[in-house]
Protein backbone atom coordinates (compact mmCIF):
# COMPACT_ATOMS: atom_id res chain seq x y z
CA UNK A 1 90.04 94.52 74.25
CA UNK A 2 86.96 93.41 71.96
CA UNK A 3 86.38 96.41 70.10
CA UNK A 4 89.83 96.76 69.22
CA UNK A 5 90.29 93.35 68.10
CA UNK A 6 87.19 93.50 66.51
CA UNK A 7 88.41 96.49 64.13
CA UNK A 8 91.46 94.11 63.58
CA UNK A 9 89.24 91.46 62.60
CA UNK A 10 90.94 89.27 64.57
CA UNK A 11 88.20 89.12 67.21
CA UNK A 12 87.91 85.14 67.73
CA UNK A 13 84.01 83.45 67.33
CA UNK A 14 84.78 81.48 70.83
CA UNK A 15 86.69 83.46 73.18
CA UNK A 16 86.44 81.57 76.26
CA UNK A 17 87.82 79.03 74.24
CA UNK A 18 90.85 81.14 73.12
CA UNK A 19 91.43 82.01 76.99
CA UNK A 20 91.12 78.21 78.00
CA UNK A 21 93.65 76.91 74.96
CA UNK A 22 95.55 80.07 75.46
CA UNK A 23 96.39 79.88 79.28
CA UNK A 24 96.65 75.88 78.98
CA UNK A 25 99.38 76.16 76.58
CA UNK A 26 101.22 79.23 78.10
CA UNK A 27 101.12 77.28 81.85
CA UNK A 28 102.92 74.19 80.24
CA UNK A 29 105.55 76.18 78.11
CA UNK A 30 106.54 78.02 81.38
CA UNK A 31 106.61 75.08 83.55
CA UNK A 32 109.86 73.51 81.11
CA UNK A 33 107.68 70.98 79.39
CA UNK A 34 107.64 70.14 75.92
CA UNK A 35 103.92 70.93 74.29
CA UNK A 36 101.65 69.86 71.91
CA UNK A 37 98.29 71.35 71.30
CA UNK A 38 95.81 70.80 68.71
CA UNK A 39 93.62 73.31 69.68
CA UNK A 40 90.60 75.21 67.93
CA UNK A 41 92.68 78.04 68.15
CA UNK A 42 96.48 77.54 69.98
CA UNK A 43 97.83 74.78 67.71
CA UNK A 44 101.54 73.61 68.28
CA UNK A 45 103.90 71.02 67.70
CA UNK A 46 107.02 69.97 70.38
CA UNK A 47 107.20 73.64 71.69
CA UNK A 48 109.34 73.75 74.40
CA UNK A 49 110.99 77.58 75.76
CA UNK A 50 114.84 77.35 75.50
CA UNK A 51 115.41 79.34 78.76
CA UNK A 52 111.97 78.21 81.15
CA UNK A 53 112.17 80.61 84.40
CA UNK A 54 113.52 79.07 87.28
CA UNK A 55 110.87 80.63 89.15
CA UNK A 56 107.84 79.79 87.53
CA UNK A 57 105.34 82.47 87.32
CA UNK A 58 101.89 82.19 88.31
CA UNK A 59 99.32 83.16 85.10
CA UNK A 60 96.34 85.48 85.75
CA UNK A 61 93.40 86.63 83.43
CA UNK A 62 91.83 90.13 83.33
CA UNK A 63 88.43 89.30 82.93
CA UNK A 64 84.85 90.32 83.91
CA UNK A 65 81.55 88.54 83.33
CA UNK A 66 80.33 85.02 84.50
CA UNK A 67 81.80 82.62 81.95
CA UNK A 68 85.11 84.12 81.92
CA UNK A 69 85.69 84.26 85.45
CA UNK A 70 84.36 80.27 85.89
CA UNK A 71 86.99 79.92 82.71
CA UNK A 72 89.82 81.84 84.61
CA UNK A 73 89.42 79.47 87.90
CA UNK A 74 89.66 76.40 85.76
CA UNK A 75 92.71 77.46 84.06
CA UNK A 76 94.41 80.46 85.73
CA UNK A 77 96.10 80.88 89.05
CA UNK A 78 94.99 83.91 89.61
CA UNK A 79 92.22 86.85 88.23
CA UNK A 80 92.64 90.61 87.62
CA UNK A 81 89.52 92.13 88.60
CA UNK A 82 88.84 95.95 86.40
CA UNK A 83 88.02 99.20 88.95
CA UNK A 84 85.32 99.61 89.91
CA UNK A 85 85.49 96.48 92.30
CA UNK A 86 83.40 96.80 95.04
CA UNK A 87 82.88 93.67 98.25
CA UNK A 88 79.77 92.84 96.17
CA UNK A 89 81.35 92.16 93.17
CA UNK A 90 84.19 90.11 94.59
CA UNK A 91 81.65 87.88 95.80
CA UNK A 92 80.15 87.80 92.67
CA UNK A 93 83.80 87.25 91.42
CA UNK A 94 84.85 84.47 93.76
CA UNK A 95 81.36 82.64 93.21
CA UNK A 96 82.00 82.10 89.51
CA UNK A 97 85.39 81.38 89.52
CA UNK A 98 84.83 78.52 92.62
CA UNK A 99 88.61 77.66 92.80
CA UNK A 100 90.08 77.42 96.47
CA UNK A 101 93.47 78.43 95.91
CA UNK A 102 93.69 81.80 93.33
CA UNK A 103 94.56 84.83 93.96
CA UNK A 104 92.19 87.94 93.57
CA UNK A 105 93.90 91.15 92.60
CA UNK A 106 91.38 94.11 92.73
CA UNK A 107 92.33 97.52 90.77
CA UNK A 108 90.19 100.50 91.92
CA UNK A 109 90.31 104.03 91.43
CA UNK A 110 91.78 105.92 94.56
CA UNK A 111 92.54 109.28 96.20
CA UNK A 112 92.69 110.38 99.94
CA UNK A 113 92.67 114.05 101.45
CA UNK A 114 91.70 115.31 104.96
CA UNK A 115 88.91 117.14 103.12
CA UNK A 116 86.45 114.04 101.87
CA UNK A 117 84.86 116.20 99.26
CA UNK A 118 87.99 117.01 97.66
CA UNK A 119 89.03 113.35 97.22
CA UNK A 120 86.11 112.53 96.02
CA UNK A 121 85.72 115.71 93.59
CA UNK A 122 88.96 114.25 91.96
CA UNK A 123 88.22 110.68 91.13
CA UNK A 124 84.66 111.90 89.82
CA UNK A 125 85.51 112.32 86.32
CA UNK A 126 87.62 108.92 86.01
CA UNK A 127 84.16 106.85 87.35
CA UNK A 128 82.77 108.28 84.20
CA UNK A 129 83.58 104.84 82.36
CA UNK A 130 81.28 102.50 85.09
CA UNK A 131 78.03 104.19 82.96
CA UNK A 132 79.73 102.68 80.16
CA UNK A 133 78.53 99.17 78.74
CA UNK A 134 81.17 96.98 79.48
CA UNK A 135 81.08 97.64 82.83
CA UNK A 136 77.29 96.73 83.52
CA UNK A 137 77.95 93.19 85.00
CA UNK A 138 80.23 95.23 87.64
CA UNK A 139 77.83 97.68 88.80
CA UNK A 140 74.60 95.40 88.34
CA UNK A 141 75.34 93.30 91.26
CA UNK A 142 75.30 96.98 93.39
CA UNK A 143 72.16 97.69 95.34
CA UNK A 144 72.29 101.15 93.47
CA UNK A 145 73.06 99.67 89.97
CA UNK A 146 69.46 99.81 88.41
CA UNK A 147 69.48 103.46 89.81
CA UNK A 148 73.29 104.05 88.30
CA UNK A 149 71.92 102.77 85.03
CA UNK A 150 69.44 104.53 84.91
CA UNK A 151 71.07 107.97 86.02
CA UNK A 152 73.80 107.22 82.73
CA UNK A 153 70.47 106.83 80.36
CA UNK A 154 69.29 110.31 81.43
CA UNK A 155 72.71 112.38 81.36
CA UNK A 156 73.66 113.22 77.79
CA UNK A 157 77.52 113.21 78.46
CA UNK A 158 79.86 111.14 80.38
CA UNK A 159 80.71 114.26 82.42
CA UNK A 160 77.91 114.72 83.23
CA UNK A 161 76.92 111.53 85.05
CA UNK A 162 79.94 111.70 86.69
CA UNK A 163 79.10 115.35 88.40
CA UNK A 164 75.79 113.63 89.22
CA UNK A 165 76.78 110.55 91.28
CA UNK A 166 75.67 110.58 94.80
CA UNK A 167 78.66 111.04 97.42
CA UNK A 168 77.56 107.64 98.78
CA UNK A 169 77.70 106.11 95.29
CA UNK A 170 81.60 107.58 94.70
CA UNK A 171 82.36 106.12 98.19
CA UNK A 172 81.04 102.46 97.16
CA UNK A 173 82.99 102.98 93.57
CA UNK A 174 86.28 103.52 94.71
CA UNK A 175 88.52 103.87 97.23
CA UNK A 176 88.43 107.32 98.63
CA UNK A 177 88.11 110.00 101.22
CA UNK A 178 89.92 110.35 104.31
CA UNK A 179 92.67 108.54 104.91
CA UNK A 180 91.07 106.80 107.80
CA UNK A 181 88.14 106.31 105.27
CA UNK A 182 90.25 104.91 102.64
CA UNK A 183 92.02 102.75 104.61
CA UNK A 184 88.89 101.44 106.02
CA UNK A 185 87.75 100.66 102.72
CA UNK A 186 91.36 98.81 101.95
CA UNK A 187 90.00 96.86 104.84
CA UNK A 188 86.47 95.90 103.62
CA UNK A 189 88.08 94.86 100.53
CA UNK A 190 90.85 92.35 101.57
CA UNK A 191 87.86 90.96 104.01
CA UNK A 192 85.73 90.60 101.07
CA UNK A 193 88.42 88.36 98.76
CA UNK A 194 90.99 90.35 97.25
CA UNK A 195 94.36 89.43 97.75
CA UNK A 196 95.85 92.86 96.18
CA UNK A 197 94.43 96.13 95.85
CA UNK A 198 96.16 97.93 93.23
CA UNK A 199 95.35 101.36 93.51
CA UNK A 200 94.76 104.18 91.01
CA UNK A 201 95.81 107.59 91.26
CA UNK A 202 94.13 110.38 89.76
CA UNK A 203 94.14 114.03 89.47
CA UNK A 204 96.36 116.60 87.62
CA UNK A 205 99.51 115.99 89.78
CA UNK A 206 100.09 112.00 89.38
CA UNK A 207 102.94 111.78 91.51
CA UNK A 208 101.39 114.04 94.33
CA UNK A 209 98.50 111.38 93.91
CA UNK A 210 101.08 108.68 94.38
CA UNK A 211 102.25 110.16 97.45
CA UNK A 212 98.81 110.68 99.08
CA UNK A 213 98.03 106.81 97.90
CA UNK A 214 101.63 106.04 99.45
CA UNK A 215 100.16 107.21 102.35
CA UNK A 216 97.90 105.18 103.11
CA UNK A 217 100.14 102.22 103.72
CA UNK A 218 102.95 103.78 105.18
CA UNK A 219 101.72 106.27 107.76
């Protein structure tokens, strides 16, 4: 979270060197081994955990751009990919991180309903954010993202460019509509890369939402 950390102070000068040291360190601790590390940033002396897992878990970065996601598939086992992930930024995604075996987990913003327009009416206001600057890399690599940036310049509120997207635009942004629709875009997505498709509910009722999600893997 830069601007947070950056009100902290405590936002670093290299962070793709923090994530590198960071992971690096972390990987080793919870394989059993002892660690040294005499990093820019991670710096420690004959660190071992007292209790390592007996499982080990695999280590996965949340992260977005180019350098970060190359960083992540040198390091990580696995990245966390922000909504809105659509097939053309997985491929985007999986170019820059070039590793063969790491898994892709894709969170998008969902809702299903016989009634298209309602689903889509609902997850309207929570693609406010993709107008929002940090997720310009995401949208860019859309055919519509010069037009979605340029719709956010003209609308004076968040709201508003959110009433404003096209239908066809809210269909590419998330995963929504039909069931049948939805489902088909669970497809597209697990063709395109992703490994997981974490799913996220919106609307008033979260645990209706949850149910109508639910439904779309269980029916």
């Amino acid at each position: 979270m830069p601007d947070w950390m950056r009100q902290a102070g405590d936002w670093p000068s290299s962070p793709l060197t923090l994530l590198d040291e960071y992971v690096r360190v972390l990987r080793q601790l919870l394989s059993g081994a002892e660690v040294n590390s005499d990093g820019r940033y991670v710096r420690v002396r004959g660190a071992r955990l007292v209790h390592p897992p007996a499982e080990v878990p695999p280590v996965v970065t949340g992260v977005r751009g180019p350098l970060s996601l190359r960083c992540s598939g040198e390091v990580a086992q696995g990245t966390v990919l922000a909504e809105p992930v659509a097939p053309e930024y997985l491929a985007f995604a999986l170019a820059h991180i070039g590793a063969a075996e790491h898994e892709i987990i894709a969170y998008n913003i969902a809702d299903a309903d016989d009634d298209a327009e309602v689903a889509r009416d609902r997850v309207r206001g929570a693609l406010a954010v993709v107008g929002e600057p940090d997720w310009r890399q995401q949208v860019a690599v859309l055919e519509f993202g010069a037009e979605l940036a340029e719709l956010r310049s003209r609308c004076g509120s968040a709201a508003e460019f959110a009433a404003a997207l096209p239908d066809a635009w809210v269909d590419q942004l998330a995963v929504v509509g039909t069931p049948e629709l939805a489902r088909a875009r669970l497809a597209t997505l697990h063709g395109a890369g992703a490994d997981q498709v974490a799913l996220i509910p919106v609307g008033e009722d979260r645990l209706a939402a949850l149910d109508r999600l639910a439904a779309l893997v269980h029916d």
